[in-house]
Protein backbone atom coordinates (compact mmCIF):
# COMPACT_ATOMS: atom_id res chain seq x y z
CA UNK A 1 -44.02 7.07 -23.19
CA UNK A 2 -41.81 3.86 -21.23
CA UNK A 3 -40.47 4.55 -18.39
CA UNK A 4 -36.89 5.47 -18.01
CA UNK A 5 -34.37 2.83 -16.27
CA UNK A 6 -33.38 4.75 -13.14
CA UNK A 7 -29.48 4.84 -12.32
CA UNK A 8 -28.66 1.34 -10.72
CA UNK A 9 -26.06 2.34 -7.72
CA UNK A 10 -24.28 -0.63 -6.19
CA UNK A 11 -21.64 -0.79 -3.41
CA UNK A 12 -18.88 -2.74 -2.35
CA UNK A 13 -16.30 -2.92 -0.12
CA UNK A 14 -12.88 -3.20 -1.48
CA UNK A 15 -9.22 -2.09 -0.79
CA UNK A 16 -8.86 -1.39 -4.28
CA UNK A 17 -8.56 2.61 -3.62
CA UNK A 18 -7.80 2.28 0.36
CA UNK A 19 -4.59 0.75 0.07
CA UNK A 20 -3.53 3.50 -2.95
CA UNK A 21 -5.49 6.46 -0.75
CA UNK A 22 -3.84 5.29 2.59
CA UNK A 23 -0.27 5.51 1.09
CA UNK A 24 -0.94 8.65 0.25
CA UNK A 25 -1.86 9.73 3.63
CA UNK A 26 0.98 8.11 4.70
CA UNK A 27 3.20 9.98 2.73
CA UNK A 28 1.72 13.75 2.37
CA UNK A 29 2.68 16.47 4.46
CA UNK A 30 -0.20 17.76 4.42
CA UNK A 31 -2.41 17.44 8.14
CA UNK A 32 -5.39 15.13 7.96
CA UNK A 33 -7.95 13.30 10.15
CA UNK A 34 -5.05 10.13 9.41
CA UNK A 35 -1.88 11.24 11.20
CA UNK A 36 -2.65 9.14 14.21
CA UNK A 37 -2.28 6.46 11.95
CA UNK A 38 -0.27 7.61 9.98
CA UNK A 39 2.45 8.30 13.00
CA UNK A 40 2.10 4.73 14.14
CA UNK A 41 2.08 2.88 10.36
CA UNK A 42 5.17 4.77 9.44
CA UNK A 43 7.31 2.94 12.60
CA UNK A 44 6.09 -1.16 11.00
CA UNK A 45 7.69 -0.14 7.86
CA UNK A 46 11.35 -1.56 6.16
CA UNK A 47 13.93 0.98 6.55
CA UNK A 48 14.13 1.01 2.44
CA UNK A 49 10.64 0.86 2.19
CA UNK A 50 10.87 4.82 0.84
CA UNK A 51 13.73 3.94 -1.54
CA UNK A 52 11.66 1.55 -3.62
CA UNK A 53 8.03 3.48 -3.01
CA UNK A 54 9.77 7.27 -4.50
CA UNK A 55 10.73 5.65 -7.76
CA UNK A 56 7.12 4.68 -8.61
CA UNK A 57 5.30 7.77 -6.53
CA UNK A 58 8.03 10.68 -6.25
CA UNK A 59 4.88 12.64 -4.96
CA UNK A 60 1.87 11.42 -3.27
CA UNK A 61 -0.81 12.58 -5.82
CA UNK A 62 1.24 9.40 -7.14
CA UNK A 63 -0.78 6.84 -5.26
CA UNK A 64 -4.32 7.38 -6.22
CA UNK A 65 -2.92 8.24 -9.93
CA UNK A 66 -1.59 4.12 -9.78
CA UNK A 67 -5.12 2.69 -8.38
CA UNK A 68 -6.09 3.29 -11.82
CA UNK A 69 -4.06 0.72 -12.62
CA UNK A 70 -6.72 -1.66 -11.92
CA UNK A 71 -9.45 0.14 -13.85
CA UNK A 72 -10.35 -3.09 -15.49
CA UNK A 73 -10.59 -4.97 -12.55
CA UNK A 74 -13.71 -6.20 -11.27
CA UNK A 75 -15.67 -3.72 -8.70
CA UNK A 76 -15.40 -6.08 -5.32
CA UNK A 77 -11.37 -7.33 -5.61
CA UNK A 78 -9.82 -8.57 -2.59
CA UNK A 79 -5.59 -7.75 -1.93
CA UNK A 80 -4.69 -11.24 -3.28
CA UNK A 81 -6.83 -10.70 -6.50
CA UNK A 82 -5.51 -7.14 -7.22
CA UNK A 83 -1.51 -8.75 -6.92
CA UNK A 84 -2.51 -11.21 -9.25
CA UNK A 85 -4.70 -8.36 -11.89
CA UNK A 86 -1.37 -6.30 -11.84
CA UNK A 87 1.06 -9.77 -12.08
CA UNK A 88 -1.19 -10.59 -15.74
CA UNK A 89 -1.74 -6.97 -16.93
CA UNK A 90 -0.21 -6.14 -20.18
CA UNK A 91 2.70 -3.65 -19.95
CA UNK A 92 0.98 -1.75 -22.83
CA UNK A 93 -1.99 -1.45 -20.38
CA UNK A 94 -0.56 -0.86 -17.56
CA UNK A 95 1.08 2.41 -18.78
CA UNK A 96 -2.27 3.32 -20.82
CA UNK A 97 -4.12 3.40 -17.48
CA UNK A 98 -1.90 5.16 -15.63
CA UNK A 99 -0.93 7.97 -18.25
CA UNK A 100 -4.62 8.46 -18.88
CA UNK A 101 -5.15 9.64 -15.55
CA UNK A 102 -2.75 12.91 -16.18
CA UNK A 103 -3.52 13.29 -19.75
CA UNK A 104 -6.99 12.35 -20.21
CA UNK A 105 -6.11 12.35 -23.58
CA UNK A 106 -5.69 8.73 -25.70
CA UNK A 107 -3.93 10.08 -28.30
CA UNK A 108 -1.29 11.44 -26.52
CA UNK A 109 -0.86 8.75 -24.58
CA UNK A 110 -1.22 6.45 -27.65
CA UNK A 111 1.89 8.28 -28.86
CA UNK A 112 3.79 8.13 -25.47
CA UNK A 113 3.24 4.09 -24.99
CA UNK A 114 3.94 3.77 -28.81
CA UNK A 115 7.16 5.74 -28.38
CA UNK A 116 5.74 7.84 -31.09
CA UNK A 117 6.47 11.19 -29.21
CA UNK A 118 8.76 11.62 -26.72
CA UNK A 119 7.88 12.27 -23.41
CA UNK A 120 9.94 15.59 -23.45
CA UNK A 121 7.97 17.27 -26.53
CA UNK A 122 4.98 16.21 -25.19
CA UNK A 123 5.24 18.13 -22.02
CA UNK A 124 6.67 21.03 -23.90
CA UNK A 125 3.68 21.68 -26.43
CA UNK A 126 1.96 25.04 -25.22
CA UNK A 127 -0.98 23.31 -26.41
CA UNK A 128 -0.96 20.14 -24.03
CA UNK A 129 -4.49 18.61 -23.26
CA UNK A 130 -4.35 18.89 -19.51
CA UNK A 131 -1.26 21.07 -18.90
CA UNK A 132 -2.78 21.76 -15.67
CA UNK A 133 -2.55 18.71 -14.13
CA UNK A 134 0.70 17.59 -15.79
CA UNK A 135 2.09 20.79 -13.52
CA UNK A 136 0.10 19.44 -10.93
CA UNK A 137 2.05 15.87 -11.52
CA UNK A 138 5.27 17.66 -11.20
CA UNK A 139 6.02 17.26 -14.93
CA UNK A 140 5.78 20.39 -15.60
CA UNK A 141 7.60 22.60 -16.11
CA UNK A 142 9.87 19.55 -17.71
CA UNK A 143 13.22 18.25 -16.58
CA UNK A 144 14.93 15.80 -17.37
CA UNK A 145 15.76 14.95 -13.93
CA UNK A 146 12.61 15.54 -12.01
CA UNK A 147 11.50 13.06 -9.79
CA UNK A 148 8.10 12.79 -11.61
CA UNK A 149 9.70 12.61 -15.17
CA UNK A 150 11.70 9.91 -13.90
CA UNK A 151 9.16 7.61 -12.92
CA UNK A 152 6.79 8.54 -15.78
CA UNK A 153 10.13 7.45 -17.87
CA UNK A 154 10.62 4.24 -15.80
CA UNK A 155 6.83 3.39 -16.53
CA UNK A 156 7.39 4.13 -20.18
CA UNK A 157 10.54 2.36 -20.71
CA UNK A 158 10.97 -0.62 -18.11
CA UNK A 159 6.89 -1.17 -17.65
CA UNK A 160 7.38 -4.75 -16.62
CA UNK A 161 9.80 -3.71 -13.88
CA UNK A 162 7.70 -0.99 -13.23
CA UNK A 163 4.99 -3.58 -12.47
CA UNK A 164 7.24 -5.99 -10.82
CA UNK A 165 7.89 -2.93 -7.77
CA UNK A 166 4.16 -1.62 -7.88
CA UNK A 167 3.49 -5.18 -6.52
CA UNK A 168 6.82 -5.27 -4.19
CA UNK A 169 5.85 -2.15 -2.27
CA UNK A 170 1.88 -2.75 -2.22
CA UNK A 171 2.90 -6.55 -0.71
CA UNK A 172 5.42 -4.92 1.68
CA UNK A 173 2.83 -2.40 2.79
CA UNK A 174 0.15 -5.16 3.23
CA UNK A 175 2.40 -8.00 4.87
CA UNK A 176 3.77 -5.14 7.33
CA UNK A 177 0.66 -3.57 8.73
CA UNK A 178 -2.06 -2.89 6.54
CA UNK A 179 -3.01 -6.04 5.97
CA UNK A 180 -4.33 -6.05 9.73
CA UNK A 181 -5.20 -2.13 9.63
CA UNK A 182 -7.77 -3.68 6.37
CA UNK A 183 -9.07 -6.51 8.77
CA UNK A 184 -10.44 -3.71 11.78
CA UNK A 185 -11.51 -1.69 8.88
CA UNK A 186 -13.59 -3.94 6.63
CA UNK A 187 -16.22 -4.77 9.44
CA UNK A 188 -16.91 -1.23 9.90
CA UNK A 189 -17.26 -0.39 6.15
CA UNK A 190 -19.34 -3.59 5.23
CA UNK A 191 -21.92 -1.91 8.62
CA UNK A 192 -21.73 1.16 6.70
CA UNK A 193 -22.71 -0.68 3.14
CA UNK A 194 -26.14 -2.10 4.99
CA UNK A 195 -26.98 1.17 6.08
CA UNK A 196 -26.32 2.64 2.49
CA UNK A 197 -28.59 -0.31 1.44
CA UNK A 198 -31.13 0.36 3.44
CA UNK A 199 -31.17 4.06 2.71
CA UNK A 200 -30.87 2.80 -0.74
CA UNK A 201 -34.43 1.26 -0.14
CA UNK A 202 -35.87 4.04 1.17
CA UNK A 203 -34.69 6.96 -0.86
CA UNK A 204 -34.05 7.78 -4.72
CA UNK A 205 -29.72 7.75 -5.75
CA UNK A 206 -29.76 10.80 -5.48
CA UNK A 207 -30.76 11.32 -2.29
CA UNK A 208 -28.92 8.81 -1.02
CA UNK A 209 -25.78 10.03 -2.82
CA UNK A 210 -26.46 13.92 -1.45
CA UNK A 211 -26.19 12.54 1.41
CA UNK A 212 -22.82 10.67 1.61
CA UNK A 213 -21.73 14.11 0.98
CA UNK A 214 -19.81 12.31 -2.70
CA UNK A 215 -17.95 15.15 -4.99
CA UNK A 216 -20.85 14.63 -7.63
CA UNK A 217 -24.49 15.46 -7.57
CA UNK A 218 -27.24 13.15 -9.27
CA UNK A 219 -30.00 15.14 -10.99
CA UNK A 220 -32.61 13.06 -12.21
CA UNK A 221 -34.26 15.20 -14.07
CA UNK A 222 -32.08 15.21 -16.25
CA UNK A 223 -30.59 12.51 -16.23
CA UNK A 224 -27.14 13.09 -15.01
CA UNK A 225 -24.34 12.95 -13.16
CA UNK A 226 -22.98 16.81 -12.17
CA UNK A 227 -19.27 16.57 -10.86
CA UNK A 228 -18.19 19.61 -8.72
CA UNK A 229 -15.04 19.86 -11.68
CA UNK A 230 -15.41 18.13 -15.19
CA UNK A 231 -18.68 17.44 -17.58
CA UNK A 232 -21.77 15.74 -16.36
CA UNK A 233 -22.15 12.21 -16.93
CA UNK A 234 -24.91 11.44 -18.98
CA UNK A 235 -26.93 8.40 -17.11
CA UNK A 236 -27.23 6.21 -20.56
CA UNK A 237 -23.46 6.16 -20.72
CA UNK A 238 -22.87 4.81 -17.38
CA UNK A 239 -22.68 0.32 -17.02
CA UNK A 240 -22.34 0.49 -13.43
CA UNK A 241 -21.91 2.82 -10.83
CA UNK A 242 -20.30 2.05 -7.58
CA UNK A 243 -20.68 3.38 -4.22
CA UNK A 244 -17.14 2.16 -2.09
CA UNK A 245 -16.99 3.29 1.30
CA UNK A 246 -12.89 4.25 2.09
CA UNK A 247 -11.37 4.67 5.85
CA UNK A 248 -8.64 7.01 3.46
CA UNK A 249 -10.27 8.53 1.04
CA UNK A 250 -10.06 12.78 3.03
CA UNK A 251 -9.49 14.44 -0.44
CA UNK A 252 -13.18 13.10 -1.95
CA UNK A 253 -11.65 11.65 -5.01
CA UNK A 254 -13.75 9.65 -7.44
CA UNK A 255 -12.76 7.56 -10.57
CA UNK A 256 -14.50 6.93 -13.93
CA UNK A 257 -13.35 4.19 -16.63
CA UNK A 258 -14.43 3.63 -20.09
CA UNK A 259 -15.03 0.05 -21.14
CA UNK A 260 -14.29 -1.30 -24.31
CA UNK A 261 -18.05 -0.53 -26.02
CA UNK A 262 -17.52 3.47 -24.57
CA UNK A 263 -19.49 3.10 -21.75
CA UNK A 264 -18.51 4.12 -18.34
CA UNK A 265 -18.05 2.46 -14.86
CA UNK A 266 -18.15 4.65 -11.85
CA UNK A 267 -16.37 4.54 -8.46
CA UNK A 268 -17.66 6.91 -5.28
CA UNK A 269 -15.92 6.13 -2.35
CA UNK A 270 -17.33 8.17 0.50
CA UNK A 271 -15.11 9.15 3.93
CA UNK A 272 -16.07 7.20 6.22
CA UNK A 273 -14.91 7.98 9.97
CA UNK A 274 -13.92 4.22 11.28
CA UNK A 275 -11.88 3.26 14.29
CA UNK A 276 -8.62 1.50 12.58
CA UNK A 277 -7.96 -0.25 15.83
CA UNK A 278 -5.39 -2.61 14.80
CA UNK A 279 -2.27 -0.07 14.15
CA UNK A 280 -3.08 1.17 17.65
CA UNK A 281 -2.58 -2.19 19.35
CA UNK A 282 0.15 -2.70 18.01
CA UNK A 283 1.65 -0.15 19.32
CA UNK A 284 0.42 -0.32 21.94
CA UNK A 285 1.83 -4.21 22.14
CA UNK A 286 5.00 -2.62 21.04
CA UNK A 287 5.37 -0.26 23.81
CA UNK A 288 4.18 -2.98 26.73
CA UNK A 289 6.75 -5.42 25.37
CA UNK A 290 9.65 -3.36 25.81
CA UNK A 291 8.63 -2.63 29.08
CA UNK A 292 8.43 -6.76 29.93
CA UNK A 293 11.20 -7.83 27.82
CA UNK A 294 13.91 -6.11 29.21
CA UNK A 295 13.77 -8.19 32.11
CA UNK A 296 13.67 -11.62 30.22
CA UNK A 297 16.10 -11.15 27.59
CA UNK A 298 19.54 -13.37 27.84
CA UNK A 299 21.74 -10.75 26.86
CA UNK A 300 24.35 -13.08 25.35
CA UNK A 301 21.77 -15.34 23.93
CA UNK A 302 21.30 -12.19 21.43
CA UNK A 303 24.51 -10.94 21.38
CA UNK A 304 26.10 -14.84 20.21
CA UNK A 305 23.02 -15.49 17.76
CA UNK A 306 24.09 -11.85 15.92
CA UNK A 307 27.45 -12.64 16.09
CA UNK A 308 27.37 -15.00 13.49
CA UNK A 309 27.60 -13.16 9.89
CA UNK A 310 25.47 -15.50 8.21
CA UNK A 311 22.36 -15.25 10.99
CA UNK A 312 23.15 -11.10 11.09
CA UNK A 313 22.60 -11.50 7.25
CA UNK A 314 18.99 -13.72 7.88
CA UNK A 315 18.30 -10.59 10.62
CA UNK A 316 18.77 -8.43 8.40
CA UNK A 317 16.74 -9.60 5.61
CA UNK A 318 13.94 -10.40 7.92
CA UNK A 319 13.86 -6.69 9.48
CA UNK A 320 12.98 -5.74 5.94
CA UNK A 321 9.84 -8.39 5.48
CA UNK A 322 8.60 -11.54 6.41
CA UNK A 323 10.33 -14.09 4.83
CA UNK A 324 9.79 -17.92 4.80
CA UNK A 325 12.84 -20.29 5.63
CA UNK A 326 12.98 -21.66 2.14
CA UNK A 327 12.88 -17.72 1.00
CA UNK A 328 16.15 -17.69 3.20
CA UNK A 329 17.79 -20.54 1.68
CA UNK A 330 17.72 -19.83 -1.74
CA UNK A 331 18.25 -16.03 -0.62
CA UNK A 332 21.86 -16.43 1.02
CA UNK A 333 22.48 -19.73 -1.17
CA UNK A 334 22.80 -22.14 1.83
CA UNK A 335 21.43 -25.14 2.10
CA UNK A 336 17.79 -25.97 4.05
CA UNK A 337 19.27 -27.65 7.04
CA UNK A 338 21.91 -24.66 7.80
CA UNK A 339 19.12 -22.45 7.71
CA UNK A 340 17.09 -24.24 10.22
CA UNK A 341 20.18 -24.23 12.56
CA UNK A 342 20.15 -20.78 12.35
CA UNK A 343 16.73 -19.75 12.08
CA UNK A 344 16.50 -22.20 15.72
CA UNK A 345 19.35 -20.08 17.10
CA UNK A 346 18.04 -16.66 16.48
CA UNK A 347 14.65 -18.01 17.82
CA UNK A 348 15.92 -19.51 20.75
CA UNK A 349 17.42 -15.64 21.82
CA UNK A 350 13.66 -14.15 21.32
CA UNK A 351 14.68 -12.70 17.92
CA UNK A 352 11.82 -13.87 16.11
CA UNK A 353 7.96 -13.80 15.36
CA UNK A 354 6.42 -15.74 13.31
CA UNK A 355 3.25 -16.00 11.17
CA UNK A 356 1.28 -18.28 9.10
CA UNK A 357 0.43 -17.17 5.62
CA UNK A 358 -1.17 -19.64 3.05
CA UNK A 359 0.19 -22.76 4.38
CA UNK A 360 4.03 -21.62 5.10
CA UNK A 361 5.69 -19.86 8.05
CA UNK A 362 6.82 -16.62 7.69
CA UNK A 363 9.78 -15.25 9.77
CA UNK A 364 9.88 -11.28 10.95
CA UNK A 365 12.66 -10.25 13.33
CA UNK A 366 11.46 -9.22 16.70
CA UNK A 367 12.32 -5.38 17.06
CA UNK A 368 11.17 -5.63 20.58
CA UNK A 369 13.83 -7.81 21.52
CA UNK A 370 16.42 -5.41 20.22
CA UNK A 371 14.83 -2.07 21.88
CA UNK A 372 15.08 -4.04 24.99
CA UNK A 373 18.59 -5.66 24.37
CA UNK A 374 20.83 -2.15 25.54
CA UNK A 375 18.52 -2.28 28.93
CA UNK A 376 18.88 -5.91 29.72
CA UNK A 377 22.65 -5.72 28.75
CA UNK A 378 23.66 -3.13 31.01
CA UNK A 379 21.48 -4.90 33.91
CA UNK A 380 23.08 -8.32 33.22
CA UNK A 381 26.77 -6.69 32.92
CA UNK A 382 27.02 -4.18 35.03
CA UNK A 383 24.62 -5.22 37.99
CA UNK A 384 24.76 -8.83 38.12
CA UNK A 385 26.36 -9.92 41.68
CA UNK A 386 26.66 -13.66 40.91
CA UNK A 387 29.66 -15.54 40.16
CA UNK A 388 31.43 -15.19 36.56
CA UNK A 389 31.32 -17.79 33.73
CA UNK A 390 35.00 -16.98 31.83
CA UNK A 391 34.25 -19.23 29.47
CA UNK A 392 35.99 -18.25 25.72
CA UNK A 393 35.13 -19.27 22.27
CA UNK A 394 38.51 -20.37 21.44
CA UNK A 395 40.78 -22.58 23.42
CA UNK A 396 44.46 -21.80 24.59
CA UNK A 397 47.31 -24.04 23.19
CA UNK A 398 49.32 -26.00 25.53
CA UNK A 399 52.74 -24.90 25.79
């Protein structure tokens, strides 16, 4: 009798389910091993960074429902590569893999993306594959103006735009702190992959899987994969089975796709307990630079640069996200060279960082400067013993 081909596990280390599992950590209620972070990560965020993010995710079980977005994605994607999957996705796609994920049922979402059924007397048949979970999704019981039926109908009718904001608020998150959260993380995850490779080496999957303490059990025996909740997974139906160690990932979820020839590709991302350093120095950063700037902030440097309605409008825009100069130009409709008188101005009062990203500058408003502004105002007008400089903006008319 030939031998059987044993299970072929392979990991990787991704922020294909991170980024997803950390926003919902970020946005739960719930307590968790994350609300360090998550108390820190919340304060580098736009202010309407919640107005955007609730019309695609009204609740958190949201966020790792949208990773499956990139089900057809290769295993090992960096952040650039998944904007660019999502950017060349097919609307019709897009809303198949996400609806799948609370319906587990293609017909029924063959008949919601073909606009066969409406979404209403779907969630209303007593006999709904999955009714569970759809409740659990917030969808049922249905209303019309439930946050959850409203973004499962803004994913059914507007897809592209749909897409179009997945990819704003995943960017926004990245550019305004994950991005460097991912960079502390990664080396710790990629020392964890070597020592699942190792213990790879040494041990059968399914040891090695027992003991990553994974939502599934492998039982060779039989052949199988046993999931704590669902139908064991047959080994001869599985292409590829991934093992993806997550800094997020407290709630032990685990993904499985089907390919186009009915096979299946398998994601286990592990908890691993990692150190993500780089949220807490910048806090850290942020606290010490108040402290400093107070005393080195020209209070009517600031004040003058603001005072301008077109530089309070470049502020404004660049409290929300880092924006290039040329971003800023065609933004407010000025022309290049105003823009660089500006941008100089706001610089020269200490309003601005700045950061390079693939070749251009991007602007962020310092906030900083501004916590420290009141402080060195009131020092500079209030305690200042030198003589006065009356100087005024506009000049008096001879008589």
């Amino acid at each position: 009798m030939p031998a059987r081909d044993p299970l072929i596990v392979e990991a990787a280390v991704t922020p294909r389910f991170d980024i997803f599992y950390a926003l919902y950590a970020l946005t739960a209620e719930t307590s968790s091993p994350l609300d360090e972070w998550k108390e820190t990560a919340r304060q580098w965020l736009p202010r309407d960074f919640d107005r955007v993010a609730d019309r695609l995710a009204p609740l958190p079980i949201f966020w790792p429902l949208l990773a499956d977005a990139l089900q057809t994605a290769p295993g090992e994607i960096r952040f650039d590569e998944i904007v660019e999957f999502l950017k060349k996705i097919p609307p019709s796609n897009l809303q198949r893999d996400v609806l799948s994920g609370i319906f587990h049922d293609a017909a029924t979402v063959d008949a919601l993306v073909s606009s066969r059924r409406p979404l209403k007397h779907v969630l209303g048949d007593e006999d709904l594959h999955g009714a569970e979970l759809a409740r659990h999704f917030g969808l049922r019981p249905y209303g019309p103006e439930a946050p959850a039926v409203k973004a499962i109908m803004y994913l059914l009718n507007e897809p592209d735009t749909y897409r179009n904001d997945l990819i704003s608020v995943l960017r926004v998150f990245w550019d305004s702190g994950f991005r460097d959260d991912w960079a502390s993380i990664e080396p710790q995850l990629r020392a964890e992959v070597g020592q699942i490779g190792k213990r790879g080496r040494e041990s059968k999957p399914e040891a090695l899987l027992s003991e990553l303490d994974l939502p599934v059990a492998l039982d060779d025996s039989v052949r199988e994969i046993r999931p704590r909740a669902g139908s064991p997974i047959r080994y001869s139906r599985i292409d590829r089975c991934y093992v993806v160690p997550s800094a997020f990932n407290t709630r032990k979820w685990w993904a499985k796709y089907e390919t186009k020839d009915g096979r299946l590709v398998v994601y286990l991302p592990p908890l691993v307990r990692v150190r993500i350093t780089r949220s807490f120095d910048r806090q850290k950063t942020k606290t010490e630079s108040r402290s400093v700037r107070a005393s080195q902030i020209d209070a009517e440097s600031v004040f003058r640069a603001l005072g301008d309605t077109t530089r309070y409008a470049i502020a404004s825009i660049l409290a929300r996200t880092p924006t290039t100069s040329a971003e800023l130009a065609r933004s407010l409709k000025v022309s290049k060279p105003t823009i660089t008188h500006h941008v100089q101005t706001l610089r020269s009062a200490g309003l601005l960082s700045e950061q390079s990203v693939g070749g251009s500058t991007k602007l962020s408003l310092r906030p900083d400067t501004l916590a420290a502004l009141s402080t060195a105002a009131l020092s500079q007008l209030f305690e200042s013993t030198g003589d006065l400089s009356l100087s005024t903006t506009r000049k008096r008319r001879s008589s």
